[in-house]
Protein backbone atom coordinates (compact mmCIF):
# COMPACT_ATOMS: atom_id res chain seq x y z
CA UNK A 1 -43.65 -12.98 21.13
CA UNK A 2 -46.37 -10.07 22.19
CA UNK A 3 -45.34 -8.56 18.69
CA UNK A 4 -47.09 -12.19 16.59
CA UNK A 5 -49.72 -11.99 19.45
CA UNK A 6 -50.72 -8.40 18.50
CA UNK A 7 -50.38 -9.08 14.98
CA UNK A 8 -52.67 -11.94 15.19
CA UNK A 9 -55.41 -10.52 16.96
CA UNK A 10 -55.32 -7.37 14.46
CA UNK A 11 -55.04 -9.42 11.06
CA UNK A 12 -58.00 -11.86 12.77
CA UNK A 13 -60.32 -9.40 13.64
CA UNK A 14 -59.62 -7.42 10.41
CA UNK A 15 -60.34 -11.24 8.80
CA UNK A 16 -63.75 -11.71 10.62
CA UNK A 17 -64.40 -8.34 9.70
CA UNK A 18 -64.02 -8.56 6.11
CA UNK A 19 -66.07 -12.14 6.17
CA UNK A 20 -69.06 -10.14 8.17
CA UNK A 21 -69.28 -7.27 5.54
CA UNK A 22 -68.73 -9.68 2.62
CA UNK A 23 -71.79 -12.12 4.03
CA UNK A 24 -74.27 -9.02 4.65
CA UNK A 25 -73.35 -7.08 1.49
CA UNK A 26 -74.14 -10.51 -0.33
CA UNK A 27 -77.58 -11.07 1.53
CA UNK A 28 -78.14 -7.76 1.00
CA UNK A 29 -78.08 -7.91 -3.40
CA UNK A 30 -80.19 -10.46 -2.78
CA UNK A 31 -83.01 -8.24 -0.81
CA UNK A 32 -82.40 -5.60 -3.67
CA UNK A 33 -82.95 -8.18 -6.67
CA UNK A 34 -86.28 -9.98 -4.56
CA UNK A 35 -87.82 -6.68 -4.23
CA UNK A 36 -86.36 -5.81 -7.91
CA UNK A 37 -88.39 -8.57 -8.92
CA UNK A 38 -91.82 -7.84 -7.46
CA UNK A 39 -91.52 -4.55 -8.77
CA UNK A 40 -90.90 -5.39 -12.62
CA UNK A 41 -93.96 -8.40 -11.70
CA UNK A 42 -96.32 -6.38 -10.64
CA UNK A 43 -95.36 -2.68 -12.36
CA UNK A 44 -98.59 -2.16 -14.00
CA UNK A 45 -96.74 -0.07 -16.46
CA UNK A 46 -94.34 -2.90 -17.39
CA UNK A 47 -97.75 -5.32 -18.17
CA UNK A 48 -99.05 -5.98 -21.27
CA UNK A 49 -102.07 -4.55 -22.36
CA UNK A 50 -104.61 -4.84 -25.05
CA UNK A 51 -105.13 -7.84 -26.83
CA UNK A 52 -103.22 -10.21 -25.13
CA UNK A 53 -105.47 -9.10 -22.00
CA UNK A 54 -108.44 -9.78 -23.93
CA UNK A 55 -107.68 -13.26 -24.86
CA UNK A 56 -106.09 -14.04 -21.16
CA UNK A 57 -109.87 -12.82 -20.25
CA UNK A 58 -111.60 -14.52 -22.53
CA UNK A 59 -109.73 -17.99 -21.72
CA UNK A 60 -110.34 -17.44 -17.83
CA UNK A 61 -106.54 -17.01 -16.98
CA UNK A 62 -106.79 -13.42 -16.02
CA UNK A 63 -106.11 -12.94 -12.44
CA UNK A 64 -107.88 -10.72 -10.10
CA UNK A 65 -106.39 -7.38 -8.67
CA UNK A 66 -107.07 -9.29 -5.05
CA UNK A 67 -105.35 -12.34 -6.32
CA UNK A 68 -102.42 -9.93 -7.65
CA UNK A 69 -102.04 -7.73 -4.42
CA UNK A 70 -102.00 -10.76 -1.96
CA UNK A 71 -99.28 -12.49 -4.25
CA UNK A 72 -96.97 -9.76 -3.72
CA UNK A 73 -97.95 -8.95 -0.39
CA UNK A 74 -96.60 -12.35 0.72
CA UNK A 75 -93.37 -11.67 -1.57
CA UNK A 76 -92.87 -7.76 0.22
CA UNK A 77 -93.53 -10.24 3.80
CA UNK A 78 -91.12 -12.60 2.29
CA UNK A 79 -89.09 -9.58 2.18
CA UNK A 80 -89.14 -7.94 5.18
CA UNK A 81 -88.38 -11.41 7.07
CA UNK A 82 -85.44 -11.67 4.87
CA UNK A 83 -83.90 -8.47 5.77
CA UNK A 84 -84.73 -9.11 9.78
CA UNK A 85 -82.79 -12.14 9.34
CA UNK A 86 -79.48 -10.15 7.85
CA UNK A 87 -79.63 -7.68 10.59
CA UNK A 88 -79.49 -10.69 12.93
């Protein structure tokens, strides 16, 4: 009877184990592909330039740099509370 008992508590706490890691690792892709995707947004090497820029100007759309930085500075906050909540 001690024998199941022992073999219970190893192959549950193994079980919780595996459920932990698989939960954080998870959370954890998604931190990478959030802060993946501010960095392909806002590369300023991966923009467009030229004409495009030209007609976005001429047409108004063109967003500030301002605009731009406090965009992604709430996404990077976003972020940050994101990965305080997995290490919770």
């Amino acid at each position: 009877m001690a024998s199941f008992f022992t073999a219970g508590m190893c192959f549950g706490f193994l079980s919780l184990y595996a459920t932990l890691v698989s939960v954080a690792g998870g959370q954890l892709e998604k931190l990478r592909t959030a802060l993946l995707d501010i960095r392909q947004t806002h590369d300023p090497s991966l923009q467009d330039c030229g004409g495009e820029t030209d007609e976005r100007e001429a047409a108004g759309q063109k967003n500030t740099h301002s605009e731009q930085f406090r965009r992604m500075q709430e996404q990077l906050n976003d972020c940050v509370r994101h990965h305080q909540e997995i290490k919770r």
